[in-house]
N, C-alpha and C. Protein backbone atom coordinates (compact mmCIF):
# COMPACT_ATOMS: atom_id res chain seq x y z
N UNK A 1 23.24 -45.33 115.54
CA UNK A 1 23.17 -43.96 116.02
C UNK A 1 21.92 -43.77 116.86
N UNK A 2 22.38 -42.72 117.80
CA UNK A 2 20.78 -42.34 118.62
C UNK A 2 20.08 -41.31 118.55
N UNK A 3 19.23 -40.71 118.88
CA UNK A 3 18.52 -39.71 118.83
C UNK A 3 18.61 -38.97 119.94
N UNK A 4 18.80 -37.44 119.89
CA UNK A 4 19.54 -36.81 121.22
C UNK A 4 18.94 -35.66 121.05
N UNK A 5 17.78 -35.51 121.81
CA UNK A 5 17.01 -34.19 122.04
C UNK A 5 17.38 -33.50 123.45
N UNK A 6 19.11 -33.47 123.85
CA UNK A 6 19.42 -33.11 124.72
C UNK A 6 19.51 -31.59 124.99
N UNK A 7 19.84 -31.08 126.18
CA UNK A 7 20.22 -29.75 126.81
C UNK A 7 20.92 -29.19 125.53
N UNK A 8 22.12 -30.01 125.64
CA UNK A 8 23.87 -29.13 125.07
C UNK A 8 22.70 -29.33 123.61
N UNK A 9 22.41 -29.78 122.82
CA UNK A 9 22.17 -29.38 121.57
C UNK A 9 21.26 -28.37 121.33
N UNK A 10 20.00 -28.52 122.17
CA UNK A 10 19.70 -27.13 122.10
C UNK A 10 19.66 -26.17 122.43
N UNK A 11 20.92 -25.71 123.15
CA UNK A 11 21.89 -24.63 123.63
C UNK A 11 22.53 -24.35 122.37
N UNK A 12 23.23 -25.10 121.36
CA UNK A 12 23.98 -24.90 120.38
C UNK A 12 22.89 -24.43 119.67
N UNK A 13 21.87 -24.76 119.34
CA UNK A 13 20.71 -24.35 118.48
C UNK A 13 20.38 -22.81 119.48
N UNK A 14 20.10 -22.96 120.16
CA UNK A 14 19.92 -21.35 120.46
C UNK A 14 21.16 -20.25 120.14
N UNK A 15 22.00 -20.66 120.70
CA UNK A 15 23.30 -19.92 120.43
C UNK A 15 23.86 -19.92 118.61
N UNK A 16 23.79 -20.50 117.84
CA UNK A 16 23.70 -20.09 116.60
C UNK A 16 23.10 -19.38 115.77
N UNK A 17 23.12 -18.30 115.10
CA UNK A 17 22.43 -17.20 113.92
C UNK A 17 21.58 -18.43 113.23
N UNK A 18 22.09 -19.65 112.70
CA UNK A 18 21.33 -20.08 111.84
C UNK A 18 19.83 -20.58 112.51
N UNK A 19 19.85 -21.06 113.41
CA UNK A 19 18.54 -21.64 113.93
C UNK A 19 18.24 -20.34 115.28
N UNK A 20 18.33 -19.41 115.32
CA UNK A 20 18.13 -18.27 116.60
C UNK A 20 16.56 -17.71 116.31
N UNK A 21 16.17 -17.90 114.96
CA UNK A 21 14.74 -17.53 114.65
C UNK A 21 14.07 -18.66 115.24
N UNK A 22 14.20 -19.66 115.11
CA UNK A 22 13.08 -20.61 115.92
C UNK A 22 12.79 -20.67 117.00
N UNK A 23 11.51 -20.99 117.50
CA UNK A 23 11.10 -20.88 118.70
C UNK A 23 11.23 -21.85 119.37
N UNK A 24 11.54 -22.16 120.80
CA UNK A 24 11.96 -22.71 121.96
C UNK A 24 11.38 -24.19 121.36
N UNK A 25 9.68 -24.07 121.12
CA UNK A 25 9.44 -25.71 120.51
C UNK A 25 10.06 -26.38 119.25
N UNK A 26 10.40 -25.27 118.14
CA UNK A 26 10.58 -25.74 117.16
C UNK A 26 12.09 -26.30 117.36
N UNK A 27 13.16 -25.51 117.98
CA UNK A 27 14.46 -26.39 118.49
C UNK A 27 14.34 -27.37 119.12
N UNK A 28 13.48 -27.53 120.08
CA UNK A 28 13.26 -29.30 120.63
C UNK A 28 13.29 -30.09 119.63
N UNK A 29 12.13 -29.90 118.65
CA UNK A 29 11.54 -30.59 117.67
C UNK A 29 12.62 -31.16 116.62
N UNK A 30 13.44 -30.41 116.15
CA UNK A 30 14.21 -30.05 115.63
C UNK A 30 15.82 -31.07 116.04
N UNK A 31 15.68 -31.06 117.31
CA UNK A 31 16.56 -31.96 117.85
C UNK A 31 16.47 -33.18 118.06
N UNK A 32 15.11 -33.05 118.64
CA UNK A 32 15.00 -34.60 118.62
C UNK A 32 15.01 -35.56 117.00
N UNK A 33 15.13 -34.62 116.20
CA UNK A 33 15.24 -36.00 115.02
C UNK A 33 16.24 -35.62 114.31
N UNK A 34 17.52 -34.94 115.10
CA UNK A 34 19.25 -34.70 114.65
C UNK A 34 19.64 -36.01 114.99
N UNK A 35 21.10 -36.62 114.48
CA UNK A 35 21.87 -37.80 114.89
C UNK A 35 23.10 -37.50 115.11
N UNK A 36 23.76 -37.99 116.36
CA UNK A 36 24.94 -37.60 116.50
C UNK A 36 26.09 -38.57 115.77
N UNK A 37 26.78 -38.10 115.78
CA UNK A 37 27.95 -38.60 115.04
C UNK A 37 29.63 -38.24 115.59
N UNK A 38 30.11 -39.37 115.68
CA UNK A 38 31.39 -38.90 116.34
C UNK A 38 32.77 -39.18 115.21
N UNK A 39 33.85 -37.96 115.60
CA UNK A 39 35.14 -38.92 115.11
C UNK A 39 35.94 -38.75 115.57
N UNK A 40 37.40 -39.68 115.31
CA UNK A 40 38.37 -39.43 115.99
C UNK A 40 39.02 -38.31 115.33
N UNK A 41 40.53 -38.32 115.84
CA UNK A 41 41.23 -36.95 115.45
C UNK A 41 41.88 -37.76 113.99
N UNK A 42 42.11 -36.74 112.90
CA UNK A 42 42.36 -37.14 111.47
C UNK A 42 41.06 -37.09 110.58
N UNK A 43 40.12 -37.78 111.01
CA UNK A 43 39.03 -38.78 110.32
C UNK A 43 38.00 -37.35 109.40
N UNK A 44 38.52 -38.01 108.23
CA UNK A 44 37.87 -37.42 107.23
C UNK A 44 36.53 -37.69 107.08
N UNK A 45 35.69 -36.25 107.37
CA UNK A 45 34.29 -36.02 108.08
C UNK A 45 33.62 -35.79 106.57
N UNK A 46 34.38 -35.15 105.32
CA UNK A 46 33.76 -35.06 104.11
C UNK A 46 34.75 -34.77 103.01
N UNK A 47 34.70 -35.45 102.15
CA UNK A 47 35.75 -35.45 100.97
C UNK A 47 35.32 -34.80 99.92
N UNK A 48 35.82 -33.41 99.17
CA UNK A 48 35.47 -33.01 98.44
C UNK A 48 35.03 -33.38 97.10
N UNK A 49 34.34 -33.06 96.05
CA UNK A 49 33.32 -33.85 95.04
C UNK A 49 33.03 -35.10 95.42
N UNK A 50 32.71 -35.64 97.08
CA UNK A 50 31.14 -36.33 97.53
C UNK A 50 30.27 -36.04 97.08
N UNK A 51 28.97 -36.69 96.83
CA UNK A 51 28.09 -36.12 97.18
C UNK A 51 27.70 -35.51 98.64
N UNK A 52 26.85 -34.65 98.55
CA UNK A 52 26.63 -33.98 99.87
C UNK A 52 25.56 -34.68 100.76
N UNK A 53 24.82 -33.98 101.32
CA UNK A 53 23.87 -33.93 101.82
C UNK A 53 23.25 -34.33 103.18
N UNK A 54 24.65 -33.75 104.31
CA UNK A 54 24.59 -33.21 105.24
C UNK A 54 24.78 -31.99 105.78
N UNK A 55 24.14 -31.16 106.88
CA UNK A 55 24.76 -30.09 107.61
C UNK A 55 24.96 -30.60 108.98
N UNK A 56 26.19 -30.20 109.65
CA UNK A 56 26.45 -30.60 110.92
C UNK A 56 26.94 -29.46 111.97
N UNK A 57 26.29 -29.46 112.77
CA UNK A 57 26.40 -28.39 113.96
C UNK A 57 28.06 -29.16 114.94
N UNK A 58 28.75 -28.52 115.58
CA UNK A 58 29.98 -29.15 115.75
C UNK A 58 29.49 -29.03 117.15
N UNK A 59 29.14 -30.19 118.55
CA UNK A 59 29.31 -30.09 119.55
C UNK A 59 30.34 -30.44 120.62
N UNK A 60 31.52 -31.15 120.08
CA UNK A 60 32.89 -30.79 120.66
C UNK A 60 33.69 -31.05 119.55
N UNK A 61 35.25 -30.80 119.72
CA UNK A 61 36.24 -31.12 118.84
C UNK A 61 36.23 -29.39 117.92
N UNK A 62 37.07 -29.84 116.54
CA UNK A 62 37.69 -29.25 115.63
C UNK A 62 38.06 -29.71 114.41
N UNK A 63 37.49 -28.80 113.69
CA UNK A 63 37.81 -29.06 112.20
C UNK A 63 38.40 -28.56 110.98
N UNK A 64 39.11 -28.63 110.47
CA UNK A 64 39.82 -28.35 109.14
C UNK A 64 38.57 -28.22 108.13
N UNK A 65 38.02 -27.30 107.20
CA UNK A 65 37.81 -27.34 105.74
C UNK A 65 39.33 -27.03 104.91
N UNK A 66 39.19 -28.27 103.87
CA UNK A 66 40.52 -28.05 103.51
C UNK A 66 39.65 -27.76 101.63
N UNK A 67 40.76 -27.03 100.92
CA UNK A 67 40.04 -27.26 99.70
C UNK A 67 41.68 -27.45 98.88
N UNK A 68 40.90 -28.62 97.70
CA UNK A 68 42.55 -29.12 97.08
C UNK A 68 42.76 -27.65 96.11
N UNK A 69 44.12 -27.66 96.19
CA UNK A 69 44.31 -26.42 95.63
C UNK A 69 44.00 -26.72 93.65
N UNK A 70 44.50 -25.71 92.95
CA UNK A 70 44.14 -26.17 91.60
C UNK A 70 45.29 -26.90 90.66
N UNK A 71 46.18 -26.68 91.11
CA UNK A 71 47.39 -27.44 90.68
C UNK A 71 47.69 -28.58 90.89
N UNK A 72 46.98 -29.28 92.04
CA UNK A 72 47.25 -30.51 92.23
C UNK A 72 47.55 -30.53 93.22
N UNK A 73 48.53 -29.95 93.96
CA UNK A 73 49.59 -30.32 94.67
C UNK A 73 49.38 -30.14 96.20
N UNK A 74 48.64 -30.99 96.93
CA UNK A 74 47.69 -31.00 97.52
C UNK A 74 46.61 -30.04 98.28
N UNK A 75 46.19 -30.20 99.51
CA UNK A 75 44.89 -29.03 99.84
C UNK A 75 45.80 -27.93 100.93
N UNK A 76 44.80 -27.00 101.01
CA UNK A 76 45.03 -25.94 101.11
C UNK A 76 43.69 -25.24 102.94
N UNK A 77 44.36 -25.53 103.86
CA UNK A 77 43.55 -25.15 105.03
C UNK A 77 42.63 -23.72 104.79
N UNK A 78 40.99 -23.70 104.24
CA UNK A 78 40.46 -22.78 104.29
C UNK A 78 39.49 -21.55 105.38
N UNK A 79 39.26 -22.85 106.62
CA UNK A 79 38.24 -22.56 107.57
C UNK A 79 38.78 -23.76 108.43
N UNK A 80 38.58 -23.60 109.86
CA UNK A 80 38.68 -23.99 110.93
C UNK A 80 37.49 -23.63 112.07
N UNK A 81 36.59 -24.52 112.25
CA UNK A 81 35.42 -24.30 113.17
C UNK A 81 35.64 -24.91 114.41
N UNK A 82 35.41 -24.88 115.30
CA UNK A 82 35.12 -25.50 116.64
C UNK A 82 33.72 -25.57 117.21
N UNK A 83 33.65 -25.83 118.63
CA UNK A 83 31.97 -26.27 118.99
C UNK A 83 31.18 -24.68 118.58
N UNK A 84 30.35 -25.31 118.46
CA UNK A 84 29.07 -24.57 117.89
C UNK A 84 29.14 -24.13 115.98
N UNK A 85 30.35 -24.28 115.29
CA UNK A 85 30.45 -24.15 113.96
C UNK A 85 29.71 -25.20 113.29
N UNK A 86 28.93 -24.48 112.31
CA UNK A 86 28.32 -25.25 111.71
C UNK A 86 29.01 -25.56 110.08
N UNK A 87 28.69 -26.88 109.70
CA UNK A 87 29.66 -27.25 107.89
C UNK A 87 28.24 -27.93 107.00
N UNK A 88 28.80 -27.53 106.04
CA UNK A 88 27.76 -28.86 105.32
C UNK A 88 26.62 -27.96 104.57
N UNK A 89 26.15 -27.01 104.91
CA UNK A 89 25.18 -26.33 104.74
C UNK A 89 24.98 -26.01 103.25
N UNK A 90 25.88 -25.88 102.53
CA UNK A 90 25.59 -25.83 101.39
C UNK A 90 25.27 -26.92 100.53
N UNK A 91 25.50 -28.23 100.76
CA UNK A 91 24.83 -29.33 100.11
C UNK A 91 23.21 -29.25 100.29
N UNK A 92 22.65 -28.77 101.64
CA UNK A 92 21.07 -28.83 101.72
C UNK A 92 20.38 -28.09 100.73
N UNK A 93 21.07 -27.23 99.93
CA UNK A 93 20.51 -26.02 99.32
C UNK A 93 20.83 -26.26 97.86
N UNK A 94 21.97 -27.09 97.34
CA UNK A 94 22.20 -26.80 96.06
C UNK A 94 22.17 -28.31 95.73
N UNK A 95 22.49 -28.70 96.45
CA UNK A 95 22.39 -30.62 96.08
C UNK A 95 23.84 -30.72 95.55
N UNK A 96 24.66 -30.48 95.80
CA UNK A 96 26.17 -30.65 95.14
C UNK A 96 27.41 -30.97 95.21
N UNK A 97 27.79 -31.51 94.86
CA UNK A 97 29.02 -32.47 95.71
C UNK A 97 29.24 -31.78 96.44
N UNK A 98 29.97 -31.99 97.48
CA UNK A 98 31.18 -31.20 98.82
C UNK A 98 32.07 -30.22 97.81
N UNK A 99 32.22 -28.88 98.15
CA UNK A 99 32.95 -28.71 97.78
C UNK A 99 34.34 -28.08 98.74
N UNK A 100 34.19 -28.91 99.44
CA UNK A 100 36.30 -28.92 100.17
C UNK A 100 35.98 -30.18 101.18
N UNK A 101 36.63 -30.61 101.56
CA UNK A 101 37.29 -31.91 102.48
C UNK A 101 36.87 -31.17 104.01
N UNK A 102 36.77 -31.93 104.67
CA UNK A 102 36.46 -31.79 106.20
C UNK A 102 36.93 -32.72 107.26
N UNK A 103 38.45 -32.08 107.86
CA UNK A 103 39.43 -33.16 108.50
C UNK A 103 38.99 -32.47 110.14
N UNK A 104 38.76 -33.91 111.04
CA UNK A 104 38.33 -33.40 112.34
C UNK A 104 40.64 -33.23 112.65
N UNK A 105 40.51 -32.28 113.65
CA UNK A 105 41.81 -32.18 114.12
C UNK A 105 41.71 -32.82 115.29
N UNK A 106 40.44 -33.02 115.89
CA UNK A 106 41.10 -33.39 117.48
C UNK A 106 39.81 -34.11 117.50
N UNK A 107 39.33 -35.06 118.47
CA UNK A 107 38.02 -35.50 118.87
C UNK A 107 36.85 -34.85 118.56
N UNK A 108 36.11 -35.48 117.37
CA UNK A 108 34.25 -34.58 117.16
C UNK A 108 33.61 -35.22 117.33
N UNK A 109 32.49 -34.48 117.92
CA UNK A 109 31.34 -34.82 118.23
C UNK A 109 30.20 -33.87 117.73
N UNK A 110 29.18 -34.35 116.36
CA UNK A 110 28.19 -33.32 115.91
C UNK A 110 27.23 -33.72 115.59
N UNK A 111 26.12 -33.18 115.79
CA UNK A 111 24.82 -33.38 115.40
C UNK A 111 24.50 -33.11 113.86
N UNK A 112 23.55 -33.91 113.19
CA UNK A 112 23.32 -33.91 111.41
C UNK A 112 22.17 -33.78 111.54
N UNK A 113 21.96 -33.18 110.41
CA UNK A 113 20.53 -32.62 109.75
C UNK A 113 21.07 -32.98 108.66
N UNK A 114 20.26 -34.57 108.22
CA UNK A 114 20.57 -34.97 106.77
C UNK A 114 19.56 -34.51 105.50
N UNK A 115 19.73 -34.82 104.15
CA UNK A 115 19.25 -34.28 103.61
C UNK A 115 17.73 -34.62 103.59
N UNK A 116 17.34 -35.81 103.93
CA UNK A 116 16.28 -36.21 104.18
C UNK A 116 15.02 -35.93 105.35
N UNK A 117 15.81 -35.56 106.32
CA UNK A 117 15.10 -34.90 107.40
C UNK A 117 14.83 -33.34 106.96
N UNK A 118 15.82 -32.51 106.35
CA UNK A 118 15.54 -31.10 105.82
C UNK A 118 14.38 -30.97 104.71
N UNK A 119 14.41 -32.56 103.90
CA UNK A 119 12.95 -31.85 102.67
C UNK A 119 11.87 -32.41 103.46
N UNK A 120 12.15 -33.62 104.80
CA UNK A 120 10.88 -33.79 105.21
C UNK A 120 10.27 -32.37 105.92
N UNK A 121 10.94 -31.78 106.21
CA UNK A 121 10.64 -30.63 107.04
C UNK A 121 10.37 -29.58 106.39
N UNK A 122 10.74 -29.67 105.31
CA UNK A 122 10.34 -28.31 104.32
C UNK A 122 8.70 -28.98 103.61
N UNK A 123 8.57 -29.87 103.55
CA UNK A 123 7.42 -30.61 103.67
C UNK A 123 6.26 -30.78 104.71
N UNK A 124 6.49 -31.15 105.46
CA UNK A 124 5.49 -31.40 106.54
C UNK A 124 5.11 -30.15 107.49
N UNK A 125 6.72 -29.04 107.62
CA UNK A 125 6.47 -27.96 108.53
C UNK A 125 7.42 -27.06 107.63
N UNK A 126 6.75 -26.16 106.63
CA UNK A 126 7.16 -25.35 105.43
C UNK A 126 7.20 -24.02 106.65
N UNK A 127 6.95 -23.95 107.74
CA UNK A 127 7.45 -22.60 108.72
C UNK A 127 8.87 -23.10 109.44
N UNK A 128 8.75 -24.15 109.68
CA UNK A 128 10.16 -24.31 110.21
C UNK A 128 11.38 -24.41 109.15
N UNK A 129 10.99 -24.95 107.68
CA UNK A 129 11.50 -24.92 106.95
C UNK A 129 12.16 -23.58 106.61
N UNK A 130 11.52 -22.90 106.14
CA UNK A 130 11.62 -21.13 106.02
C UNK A 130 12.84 -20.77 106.80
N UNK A 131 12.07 -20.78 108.11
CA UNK A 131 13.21 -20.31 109.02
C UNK A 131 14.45 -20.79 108.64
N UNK A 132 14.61 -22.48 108.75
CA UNK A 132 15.66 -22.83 108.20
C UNK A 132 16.72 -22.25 107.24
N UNK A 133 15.36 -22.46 106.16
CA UNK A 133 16.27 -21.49 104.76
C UNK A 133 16.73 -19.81 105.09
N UNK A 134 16.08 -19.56 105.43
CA UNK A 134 16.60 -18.39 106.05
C UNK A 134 17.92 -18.05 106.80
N UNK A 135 17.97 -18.83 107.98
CA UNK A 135 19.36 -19.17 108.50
C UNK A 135 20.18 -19.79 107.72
N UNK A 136 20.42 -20.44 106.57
CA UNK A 136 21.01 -20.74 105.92
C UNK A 136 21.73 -19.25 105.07
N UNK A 137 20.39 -18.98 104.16
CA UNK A 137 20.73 -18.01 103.37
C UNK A 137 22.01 -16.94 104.48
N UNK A 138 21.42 -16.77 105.47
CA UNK A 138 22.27 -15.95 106.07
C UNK A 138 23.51 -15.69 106.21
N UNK A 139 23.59 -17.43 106.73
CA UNK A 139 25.01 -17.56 107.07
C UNK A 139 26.08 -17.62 105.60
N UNK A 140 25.30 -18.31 104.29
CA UNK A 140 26.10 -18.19 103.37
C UNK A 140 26.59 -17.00 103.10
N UNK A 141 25.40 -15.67 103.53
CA UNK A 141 25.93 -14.44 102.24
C UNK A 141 27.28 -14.03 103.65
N UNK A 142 27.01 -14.16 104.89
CA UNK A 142 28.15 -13.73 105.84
C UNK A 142 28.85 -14.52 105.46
N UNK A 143 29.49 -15.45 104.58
CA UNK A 143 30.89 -15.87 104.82
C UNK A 143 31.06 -15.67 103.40
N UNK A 144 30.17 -15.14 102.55
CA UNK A 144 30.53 -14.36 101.11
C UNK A 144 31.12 -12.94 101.76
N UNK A 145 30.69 -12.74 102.44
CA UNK A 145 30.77 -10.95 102.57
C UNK A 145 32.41 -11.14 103.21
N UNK A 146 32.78 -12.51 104.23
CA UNK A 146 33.71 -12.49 104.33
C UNK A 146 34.98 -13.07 103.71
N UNK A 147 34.70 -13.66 102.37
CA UNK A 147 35.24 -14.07 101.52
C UNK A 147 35.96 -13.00 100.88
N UNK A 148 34.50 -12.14 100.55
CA UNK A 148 34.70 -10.93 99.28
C UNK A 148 35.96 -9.59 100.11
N UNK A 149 35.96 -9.75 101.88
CA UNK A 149 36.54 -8.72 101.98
C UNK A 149 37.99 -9.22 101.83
N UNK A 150 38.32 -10.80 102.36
CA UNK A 150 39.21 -11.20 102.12
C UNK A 150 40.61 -11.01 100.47
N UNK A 151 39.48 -11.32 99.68
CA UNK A 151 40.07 -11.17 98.58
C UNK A 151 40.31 -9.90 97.97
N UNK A 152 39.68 -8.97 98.36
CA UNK A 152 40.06 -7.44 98.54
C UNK A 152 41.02 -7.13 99.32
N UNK A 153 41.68 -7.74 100.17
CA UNK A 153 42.65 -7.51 100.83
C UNK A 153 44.24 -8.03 100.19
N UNK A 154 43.69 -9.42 99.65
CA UNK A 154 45.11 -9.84 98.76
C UNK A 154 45.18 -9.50 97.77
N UNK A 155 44.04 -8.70 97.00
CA UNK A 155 44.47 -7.86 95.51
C UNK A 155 44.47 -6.58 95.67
């Protein structure tokens, strides 16, 4: 893998809620020690109860979160992201397996923030960290808030 402190990534880093608090240097910074990662169409990007401990920003393609339903009888399409969606985010924070599967549908291409680069950074630069956590926290409670209205709607 290479190291890609390019344009398009930190365009995606500006254009996302989660990293929009950082400043112009700290997204360089930030990029330059992301890894890209590609897959084809099918290719199972994360299998649920993995361990975790990636987040990945999506810079082309499409993805399925699938979660297996409880009966068995297989998974169940929960979320669908495209470029600029970000996945994964909750392993940085809780340390915990995957919890749903992550099927690319068509050609991906995404940048990782593994778990190792996130505690070095909450380490070495505890302001960029912050921010981080911050954009995190965010985006989780928005897709609680859109969870919670969801399920108010089917009961």
């Amino acid at each position: 893998m290479e190291v890609h402190p390019n344009q398009e990534l930190l365009n995606l880093l500006a254009d996302h809620p989660l990293f929009r608090e950082l400043e112009f240097r700290e997204r360089e910074d930030l990029a330059s020690m992301m890894m890209e990662k590609k897959y084809d169409s099918g290719a199972e990007i994360f299998r649920e109860g993995d361990p975790g401990g990636e987040l990945m920003i999506l810079g082309a393609g499409s993805v399925e979160v699938q979660k297996q339903r409880s009966h068995g009888s297989g998974r169940v399409v929960i979320a669908r992201f495209d470029r600029g969606g970000v996945i994964g985010e909750m392993s940085l924070v809780d340390r915990m397996p995957r919890s749903a599967s992550v099927v690319s549908v068509q050609p991906t291409r995404a940048w990782v923030m593994s778990q190792s680069l996130f505690d070095d950074i909450l380490m070495t630069r505890p302001d960029l960290g912050v921010k981080i956590l911050k954009g995190i926290s965010s985006l989780l409670s928005q897709r609680l808030r859109n969870t919670s209205g969801w399920f108010a709607d089917v009961f």
